[in-house]
Protein backbone atom coordinates (compact mmCIF):
# COMPACT_ATOMS: atom_id res chain seq x y z
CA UNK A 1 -50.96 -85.44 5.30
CA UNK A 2 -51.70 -81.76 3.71
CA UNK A 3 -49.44 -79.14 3.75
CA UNK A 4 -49.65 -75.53 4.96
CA UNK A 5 -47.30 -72.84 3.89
CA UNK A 6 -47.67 -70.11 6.48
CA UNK A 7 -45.75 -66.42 6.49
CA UNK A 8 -46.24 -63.21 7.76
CA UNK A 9 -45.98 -60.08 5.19
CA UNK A 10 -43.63 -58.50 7.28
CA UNK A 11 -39.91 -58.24 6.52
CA UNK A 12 -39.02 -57.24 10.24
CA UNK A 13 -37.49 -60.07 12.84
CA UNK A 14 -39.39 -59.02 15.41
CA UNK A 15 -42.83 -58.95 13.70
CA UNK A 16 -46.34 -59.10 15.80
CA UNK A 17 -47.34 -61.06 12.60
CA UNK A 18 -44.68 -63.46 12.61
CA UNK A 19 -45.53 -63.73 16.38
CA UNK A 20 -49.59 -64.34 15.14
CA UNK A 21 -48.40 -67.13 12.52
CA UNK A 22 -46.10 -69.17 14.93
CA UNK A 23 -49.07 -69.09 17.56
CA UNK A 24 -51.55 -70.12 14.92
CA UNK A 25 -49.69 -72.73 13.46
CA UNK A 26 -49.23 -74.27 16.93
CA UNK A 27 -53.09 -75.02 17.02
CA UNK A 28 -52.86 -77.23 13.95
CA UNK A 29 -53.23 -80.49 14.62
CA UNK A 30 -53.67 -83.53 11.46
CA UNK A 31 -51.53 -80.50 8.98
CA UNK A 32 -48.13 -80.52 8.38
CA UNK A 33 -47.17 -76.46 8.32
CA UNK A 34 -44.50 -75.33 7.21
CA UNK A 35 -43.65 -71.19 8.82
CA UNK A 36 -41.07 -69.17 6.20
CA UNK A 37 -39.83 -65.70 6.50
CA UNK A 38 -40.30 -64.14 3.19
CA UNK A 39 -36.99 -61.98 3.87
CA UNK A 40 -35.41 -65.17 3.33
CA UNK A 41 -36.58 -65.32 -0.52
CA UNK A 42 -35.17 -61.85 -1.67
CA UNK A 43 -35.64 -60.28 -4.69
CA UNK A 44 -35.39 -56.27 -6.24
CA UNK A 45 -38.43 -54.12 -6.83
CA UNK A 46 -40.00 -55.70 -9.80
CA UNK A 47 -39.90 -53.97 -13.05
CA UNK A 48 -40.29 -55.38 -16.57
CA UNK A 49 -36.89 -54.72 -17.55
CA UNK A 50 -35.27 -56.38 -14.35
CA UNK A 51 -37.55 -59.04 -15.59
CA UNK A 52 -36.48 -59.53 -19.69
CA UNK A 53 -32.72 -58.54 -18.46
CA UNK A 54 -32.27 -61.13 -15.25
CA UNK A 55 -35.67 -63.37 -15.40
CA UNK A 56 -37.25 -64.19 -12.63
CA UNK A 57 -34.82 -64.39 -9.34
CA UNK A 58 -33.49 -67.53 -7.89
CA UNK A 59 -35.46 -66.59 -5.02
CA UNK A 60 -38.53 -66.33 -6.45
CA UNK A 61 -38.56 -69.77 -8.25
CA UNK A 62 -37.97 -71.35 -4.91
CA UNK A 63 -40.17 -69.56 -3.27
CA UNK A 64 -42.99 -71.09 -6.07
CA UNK A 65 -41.90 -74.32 -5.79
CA UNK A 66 -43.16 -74.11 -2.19
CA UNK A 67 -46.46 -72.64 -3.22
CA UNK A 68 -46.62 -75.16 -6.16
CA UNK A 69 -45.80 -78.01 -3.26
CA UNK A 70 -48.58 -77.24 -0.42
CA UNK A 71 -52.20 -77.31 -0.32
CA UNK A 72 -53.09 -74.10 1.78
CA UNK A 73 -51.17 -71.41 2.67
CA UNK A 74 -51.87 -69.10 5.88
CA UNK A 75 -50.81 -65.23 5.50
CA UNK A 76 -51.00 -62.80 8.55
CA UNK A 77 -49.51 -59.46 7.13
CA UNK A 78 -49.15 -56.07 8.91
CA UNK A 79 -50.76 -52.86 7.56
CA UNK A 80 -48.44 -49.64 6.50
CA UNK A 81 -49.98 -46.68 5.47
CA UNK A 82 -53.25 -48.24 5.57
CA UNK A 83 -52.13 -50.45 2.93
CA UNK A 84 -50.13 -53.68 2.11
CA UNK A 85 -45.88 -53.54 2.99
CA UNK A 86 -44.26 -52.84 -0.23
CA UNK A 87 -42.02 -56.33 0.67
CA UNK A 88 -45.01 -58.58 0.23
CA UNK A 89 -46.93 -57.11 -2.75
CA UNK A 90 -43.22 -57.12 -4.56
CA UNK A 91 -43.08 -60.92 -3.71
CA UNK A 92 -46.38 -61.35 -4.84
CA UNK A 93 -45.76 -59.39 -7.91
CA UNK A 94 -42.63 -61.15 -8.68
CA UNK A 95 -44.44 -64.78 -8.67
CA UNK A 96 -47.62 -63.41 -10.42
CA UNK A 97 -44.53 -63.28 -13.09
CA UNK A 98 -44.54 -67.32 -12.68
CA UNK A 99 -47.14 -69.74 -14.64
CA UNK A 100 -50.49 -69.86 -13.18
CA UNK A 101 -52.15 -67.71 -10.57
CA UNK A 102 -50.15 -66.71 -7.28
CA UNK A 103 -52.37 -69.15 -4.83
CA UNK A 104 -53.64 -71.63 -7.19
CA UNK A 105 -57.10 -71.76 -6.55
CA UNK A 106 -55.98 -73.22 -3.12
CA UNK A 107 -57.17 -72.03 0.38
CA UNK A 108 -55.37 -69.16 1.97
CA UNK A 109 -56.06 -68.15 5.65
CA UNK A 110 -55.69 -64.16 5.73
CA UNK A 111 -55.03 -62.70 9.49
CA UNK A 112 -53.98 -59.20 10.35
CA UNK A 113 -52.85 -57.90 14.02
CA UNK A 114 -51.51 -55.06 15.10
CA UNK A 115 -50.83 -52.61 18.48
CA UNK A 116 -54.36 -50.82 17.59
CA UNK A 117 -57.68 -51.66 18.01
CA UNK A 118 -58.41 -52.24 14.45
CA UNK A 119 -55.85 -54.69 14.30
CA UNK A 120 -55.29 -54.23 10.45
CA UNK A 121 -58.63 -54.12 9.10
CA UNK A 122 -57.67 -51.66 6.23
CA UNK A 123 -55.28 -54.17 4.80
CA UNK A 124 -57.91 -57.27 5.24
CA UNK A 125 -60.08 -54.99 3.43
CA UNK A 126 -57.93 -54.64 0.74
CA UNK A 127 -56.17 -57.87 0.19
CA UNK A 128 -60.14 -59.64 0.86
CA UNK A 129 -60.64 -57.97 -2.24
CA UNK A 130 -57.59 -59.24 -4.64
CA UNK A 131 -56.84 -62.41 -3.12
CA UNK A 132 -59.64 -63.94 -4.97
CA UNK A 133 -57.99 -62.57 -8.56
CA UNK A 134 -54.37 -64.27 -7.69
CA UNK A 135 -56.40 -67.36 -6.88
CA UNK A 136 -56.91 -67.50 -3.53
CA UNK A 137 -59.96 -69.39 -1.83
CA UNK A 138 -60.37 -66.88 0.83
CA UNK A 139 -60.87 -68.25 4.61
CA UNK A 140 -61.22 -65.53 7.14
CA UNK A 141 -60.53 -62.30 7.40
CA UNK A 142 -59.06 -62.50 10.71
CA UNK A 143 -58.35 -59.87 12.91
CA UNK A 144 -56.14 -59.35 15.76
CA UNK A 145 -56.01 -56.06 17.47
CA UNK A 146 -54.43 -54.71 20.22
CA UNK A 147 -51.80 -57.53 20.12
CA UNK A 148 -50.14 -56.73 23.27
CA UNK A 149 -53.16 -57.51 25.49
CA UNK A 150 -54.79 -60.43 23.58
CA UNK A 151 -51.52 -62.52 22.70
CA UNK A 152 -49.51 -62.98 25.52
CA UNK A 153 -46.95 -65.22 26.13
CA UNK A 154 -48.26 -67.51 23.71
CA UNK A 155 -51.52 -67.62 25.05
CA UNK A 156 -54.71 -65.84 23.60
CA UNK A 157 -57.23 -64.39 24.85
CA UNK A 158 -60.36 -66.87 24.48
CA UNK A 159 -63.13 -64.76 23.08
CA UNK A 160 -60.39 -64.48 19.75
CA UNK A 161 -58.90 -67.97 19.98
CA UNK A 162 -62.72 -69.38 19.46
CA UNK A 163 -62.72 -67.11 16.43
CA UNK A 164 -59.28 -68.42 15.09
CA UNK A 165 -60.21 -72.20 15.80
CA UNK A 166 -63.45 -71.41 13.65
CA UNK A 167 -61.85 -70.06 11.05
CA UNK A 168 -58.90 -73.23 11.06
CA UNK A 169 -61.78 -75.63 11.30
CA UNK A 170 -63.09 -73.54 7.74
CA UNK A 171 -59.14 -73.65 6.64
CA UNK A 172 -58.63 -77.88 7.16
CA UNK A 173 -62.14 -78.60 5.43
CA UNK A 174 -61.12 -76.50 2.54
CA UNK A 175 -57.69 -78.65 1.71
């Protein structure tokens, strides 16, 4: 059966994101998927001297064994500051520090919501445009806004569930 490693790029327990992974993994069906909290793999603010001092953290090499382990991975990450949270890209630095390319040439479903209506396009924007570079075979952008009114208790709204189920039907032909 494949494997899905699914997280949100927030850091916060009670994350909309988290919420948006949980409720997407739930419509998997034929995919094992396995939903982390990247607060759980700690690690300080990479620098190069942290690195040649300590190595790379316990964490961390944990954290790529899981990557190295699945076959897709499905990221829904919240935008600060119109931008990515400083607690993912450091993650993603820190295993960029690892052999090979942060997503491995594998298939990565990117999602964004948020309270607004633009539901985190900026950071889609931005991370559509690196993903590729750390190896990612890009499925989606997609977009959740106003989370509040179309994710509610556990159910979505339809128009953006049929656009979700499109884009996991594109995510389990891709594995």
């Amino acid at each position: 059966m494949k494997q899905l490693l699914a997280f949100s790029g927030s850091f916060s327990d009670s994350s909309i994101n988290h919420d948006l992974i949980e409720f997407t993994a739930s419509l998997l069906n034929g995919v094992e998927v396995e939903v982390i909290r990247l607060q759980n793999f700690p690690a300080p603010i990479y620098s190069k001297e942290i690195e040649k001092e300590h190595g790379i953290p316990e964490s961390i090499t944990a954290l790529r064994q899981k990557f190295d382990q699945v076959d897709g991975f499905m990221l829904s990450t919240p935008e600060y500051n119109s931008s990515v949270p400083a607690g993912l890209k450091n993650t993603l630095d820190w295993i960029s520090r690892t052999e090979g390319k942060i997503f491995q040439e594998k298939p990565v479903l990117l999602m964004s919501t948020s309270p607004g209506g633009r539901g985190g396009q900026s950071v889609l924007d931005h991370l559509s445009g690196v993903l590729p570079y750390w190896g990612a075979k890009l499925i989606g952008p997609f977009s959740l806004p106003s989370h509040q009114a179309n994710l509610v208790d556990g159910e979505m709204t339809h128009d953006f569930q049929v656009v979700l189920e499109s884009h996991l039907t594109g995510l389990k032909k891709s594995l």
